[in-house]
C-alpha atoms as a PDB file:
ATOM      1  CA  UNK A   1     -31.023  18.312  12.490  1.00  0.00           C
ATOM      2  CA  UNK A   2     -29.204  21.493  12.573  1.00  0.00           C
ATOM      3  CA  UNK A   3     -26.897  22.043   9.440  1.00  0.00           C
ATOM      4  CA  UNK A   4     -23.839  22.918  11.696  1.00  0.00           C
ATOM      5  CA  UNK A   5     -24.340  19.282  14.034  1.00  0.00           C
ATOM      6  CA  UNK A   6     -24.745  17.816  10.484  1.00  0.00           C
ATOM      7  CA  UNK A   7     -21.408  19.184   9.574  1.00  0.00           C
ATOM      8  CA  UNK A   8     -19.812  18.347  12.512  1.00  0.00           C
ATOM      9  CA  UNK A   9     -21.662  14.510  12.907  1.00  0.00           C
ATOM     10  CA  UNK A  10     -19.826  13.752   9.420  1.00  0.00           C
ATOM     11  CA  UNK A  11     -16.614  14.995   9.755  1.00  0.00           C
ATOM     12  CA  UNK A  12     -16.532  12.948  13.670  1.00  0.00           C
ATOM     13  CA  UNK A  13     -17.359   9.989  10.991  1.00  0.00           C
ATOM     14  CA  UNK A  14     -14.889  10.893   8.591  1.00  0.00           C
ATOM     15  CA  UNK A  15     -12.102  11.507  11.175  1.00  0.00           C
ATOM     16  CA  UNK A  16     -12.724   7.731  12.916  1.00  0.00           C
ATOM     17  CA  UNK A  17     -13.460   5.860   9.639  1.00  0.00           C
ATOM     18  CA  UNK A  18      -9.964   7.391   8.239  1.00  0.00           C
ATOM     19  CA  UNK A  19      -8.224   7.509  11.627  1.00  0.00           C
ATOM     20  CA  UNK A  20      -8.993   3.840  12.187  1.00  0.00           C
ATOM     21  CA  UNK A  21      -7.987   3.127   9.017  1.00  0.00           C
ATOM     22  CA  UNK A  22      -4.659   5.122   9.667  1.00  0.00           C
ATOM     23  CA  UNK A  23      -4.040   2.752  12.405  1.00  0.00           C
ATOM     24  CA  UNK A  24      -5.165  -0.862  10.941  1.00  0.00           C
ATOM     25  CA  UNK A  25      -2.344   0.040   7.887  1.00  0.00           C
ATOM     26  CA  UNK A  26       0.440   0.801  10.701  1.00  0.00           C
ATOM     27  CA  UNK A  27      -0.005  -1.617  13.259  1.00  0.00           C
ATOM     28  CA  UNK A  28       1.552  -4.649  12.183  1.00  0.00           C
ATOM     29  CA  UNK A  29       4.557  -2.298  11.715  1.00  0.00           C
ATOM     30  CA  UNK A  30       4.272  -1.233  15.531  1.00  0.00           C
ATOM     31  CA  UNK A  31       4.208  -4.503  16.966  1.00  0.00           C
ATOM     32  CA  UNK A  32       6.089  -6.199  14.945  1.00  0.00           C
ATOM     33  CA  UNK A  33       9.566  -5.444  13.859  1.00  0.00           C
ATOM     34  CA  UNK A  34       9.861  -7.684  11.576  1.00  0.00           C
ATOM     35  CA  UNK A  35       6.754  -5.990   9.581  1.00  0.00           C
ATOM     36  CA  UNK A  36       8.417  -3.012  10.477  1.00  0.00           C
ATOM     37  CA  UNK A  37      12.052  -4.715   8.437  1.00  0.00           C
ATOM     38  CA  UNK A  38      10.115  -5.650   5.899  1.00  0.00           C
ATOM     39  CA  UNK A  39       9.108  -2.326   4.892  1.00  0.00           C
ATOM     40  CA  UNK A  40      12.072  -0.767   5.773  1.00  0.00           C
ATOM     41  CA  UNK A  41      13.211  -3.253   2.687  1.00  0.00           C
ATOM     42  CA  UNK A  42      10.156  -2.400   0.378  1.00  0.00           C
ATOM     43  CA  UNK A  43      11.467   1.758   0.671  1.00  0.00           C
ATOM     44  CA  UNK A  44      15.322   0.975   0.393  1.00  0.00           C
ATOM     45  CA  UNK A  45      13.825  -1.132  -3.301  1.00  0.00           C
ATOM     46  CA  UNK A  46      11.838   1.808  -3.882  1.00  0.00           C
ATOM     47  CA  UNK A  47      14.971   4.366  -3.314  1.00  0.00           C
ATOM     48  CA  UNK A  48      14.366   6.259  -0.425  1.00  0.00           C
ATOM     49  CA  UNK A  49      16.964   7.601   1.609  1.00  0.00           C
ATOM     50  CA  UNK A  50      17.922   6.244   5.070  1.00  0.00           C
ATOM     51  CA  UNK A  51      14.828   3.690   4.960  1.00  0.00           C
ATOM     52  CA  UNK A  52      14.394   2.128   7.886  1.00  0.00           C
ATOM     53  CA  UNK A  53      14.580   6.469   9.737  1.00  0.00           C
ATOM     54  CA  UNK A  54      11.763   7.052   6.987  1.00  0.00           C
ATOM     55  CA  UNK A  55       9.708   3.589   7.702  1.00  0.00           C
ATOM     56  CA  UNK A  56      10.136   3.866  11.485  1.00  0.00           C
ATOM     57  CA  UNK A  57       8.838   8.028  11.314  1.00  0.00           C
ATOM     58  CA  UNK A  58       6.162   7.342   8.081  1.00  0.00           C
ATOM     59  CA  UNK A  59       4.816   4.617  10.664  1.00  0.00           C
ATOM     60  CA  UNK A  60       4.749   6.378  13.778  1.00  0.00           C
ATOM     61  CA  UNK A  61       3.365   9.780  12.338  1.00  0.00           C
ATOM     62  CA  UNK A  62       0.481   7.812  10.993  1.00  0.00           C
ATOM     63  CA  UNK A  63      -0.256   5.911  13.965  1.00  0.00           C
ATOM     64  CA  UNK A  64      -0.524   9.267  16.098  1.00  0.00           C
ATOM     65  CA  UNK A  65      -2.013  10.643  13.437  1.00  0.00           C
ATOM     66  CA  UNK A  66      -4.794   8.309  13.159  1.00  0.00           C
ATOM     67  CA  UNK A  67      -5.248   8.213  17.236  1.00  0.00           C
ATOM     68  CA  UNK A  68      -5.363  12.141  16.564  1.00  0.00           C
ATOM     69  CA  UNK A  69      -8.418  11.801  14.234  1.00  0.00           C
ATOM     70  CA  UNK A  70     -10.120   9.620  16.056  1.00  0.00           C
ATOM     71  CA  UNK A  71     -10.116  11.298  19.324  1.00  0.00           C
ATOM     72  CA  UNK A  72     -10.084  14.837  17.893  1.00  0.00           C
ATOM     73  CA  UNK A  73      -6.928  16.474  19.152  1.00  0.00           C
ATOM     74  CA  UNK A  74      -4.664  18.281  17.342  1.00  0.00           C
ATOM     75  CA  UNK A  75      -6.122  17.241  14.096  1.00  0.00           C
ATOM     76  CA  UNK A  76      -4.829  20.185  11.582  1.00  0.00           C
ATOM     77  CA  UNK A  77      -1.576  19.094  12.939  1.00  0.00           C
ATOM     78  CA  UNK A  78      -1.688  15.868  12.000  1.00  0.00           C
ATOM     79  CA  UNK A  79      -3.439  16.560   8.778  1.00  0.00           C
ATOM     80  CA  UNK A  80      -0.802  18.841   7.915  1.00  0.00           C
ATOM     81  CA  UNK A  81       1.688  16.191   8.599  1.00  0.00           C
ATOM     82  CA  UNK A  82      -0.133  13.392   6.852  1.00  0.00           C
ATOM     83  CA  UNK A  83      -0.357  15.730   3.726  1.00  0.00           C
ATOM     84  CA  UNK A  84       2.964  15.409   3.802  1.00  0.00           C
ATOM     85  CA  UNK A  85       3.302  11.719   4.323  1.00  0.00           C
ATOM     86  CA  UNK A  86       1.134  11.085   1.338  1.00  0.00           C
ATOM     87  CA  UNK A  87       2.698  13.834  -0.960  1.00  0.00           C
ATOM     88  CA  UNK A  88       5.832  11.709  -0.372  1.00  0.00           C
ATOM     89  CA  UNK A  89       4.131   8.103  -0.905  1.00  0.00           C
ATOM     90  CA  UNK A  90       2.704   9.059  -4.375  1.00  0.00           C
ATOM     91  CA  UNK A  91       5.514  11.326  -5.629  1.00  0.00           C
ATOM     92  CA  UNK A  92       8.299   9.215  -4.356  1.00  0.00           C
ATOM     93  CA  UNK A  93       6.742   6.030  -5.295  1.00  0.00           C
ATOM     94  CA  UNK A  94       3.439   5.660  -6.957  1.00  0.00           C
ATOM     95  CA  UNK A  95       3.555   8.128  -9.462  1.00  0.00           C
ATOM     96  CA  UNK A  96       7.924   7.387 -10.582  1.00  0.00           C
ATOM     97  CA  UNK A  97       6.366   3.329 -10.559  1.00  0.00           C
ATOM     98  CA  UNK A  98       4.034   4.479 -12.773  1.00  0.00           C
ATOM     99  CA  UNK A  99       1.519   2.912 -10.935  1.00  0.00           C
ATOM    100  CA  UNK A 100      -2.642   2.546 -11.264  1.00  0.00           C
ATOM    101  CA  UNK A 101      -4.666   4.774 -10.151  1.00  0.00           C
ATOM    102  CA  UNK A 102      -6.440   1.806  -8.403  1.00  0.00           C
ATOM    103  CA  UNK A 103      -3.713   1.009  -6.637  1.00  0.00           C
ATOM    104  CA  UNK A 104      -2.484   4.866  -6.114  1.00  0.00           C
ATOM    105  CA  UNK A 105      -6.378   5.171  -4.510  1.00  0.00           C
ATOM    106  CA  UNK A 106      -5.987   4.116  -1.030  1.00  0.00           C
ATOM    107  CA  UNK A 107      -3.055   6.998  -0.577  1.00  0.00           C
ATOM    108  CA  UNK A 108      -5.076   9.324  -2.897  1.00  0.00           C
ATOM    109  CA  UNK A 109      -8.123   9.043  -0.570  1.00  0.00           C
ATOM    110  CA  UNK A 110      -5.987   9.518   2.920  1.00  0.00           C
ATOM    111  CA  UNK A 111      -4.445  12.388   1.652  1.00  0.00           C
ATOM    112  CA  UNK A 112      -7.594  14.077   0.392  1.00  0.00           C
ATOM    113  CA  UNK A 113      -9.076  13.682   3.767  1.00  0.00           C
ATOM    114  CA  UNK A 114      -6.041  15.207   5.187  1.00  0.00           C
ATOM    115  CA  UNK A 115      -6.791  18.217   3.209  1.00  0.00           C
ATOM    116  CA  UNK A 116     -10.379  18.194   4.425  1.00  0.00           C
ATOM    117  CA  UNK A 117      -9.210  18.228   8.138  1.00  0.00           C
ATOM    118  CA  UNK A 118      -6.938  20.859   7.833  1.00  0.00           C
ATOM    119  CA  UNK A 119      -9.354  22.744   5.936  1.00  0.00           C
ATOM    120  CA  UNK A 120     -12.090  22.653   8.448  1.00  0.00           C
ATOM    121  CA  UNK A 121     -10.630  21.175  11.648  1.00  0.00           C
ATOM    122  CA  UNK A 122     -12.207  18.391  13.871  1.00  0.00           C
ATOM    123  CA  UNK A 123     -15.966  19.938  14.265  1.00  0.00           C
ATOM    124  CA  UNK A 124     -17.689  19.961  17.570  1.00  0.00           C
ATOM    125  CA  UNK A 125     -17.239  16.652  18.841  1.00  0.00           C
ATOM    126  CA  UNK A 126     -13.481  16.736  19.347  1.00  0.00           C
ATOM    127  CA  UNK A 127     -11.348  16.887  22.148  1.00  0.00           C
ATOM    128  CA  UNK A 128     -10.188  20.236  20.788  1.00  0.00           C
ATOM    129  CA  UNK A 129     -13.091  21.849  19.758  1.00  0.00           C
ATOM    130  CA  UNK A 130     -13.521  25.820  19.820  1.00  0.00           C
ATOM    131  CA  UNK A 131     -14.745  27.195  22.454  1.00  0.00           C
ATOM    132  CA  UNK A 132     -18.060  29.583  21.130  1.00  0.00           C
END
């Protein structure tokens, strides 16, 4: 297999293993809005300003995010944005809860991939691909 359909095979994995997973952590928030109070609750006892504006965005931009990824459009976008998202999750929580790095890993991990994507974009099996 050619290095450069190597490259682009594994980030196509990377972007639907993470985008999925983007999507599984935001969808009981979308559909329900009681989820969607509840966490609304969890940032206003965490500090945050104007929580249930920040829950209702943090949700959204990670649910079009992770549709993004998977279908591979506008993916340094949505990186960029989910950098962002994630900065804001492990400053503005984790890190002032003093938390573990176990349980810090999950938002470690998305925002590392994040980095990745807008580092070297979706690869050739996106719906935005380069044209060569």
């Amino acid at each position: 297999m050619r290095s450069e359909t190597s490259k682009s095979l594994a980030l196509l994995l990377i972007r639907i293993a993470f985008g999925v997973r983007l999507i599984y952590g935001v969808i009981d928030n979308v559909v329900s809005w009681d989820r969607m109070l509840e966490f609304e609750a969890f940032l206003s006892a965490s500090g945050f300003p104007v929580p249930l504006v920040s829950a209702i965005v943090s949700v959204y931009l990670q649910l079009i995010a992770g549709i993004s990824w998977v279908i591979g459009y506008q993916v340094k976008y949505s990186a960029l944005l989910m950098i962002g998202n994630f900065l804001v999750a492990l400053i503005g929580f984790h890190l002032i809860q003093g938390d573990t790095y176990l349980n810090m890993a999950p938002a470690i991990h998305l925002l590392c991939i994040s980095i990745l994507l807008l580092a070297t974009g979706p690869g050739k099996y996106a719906l935005d691909k380069k044209k060569r």
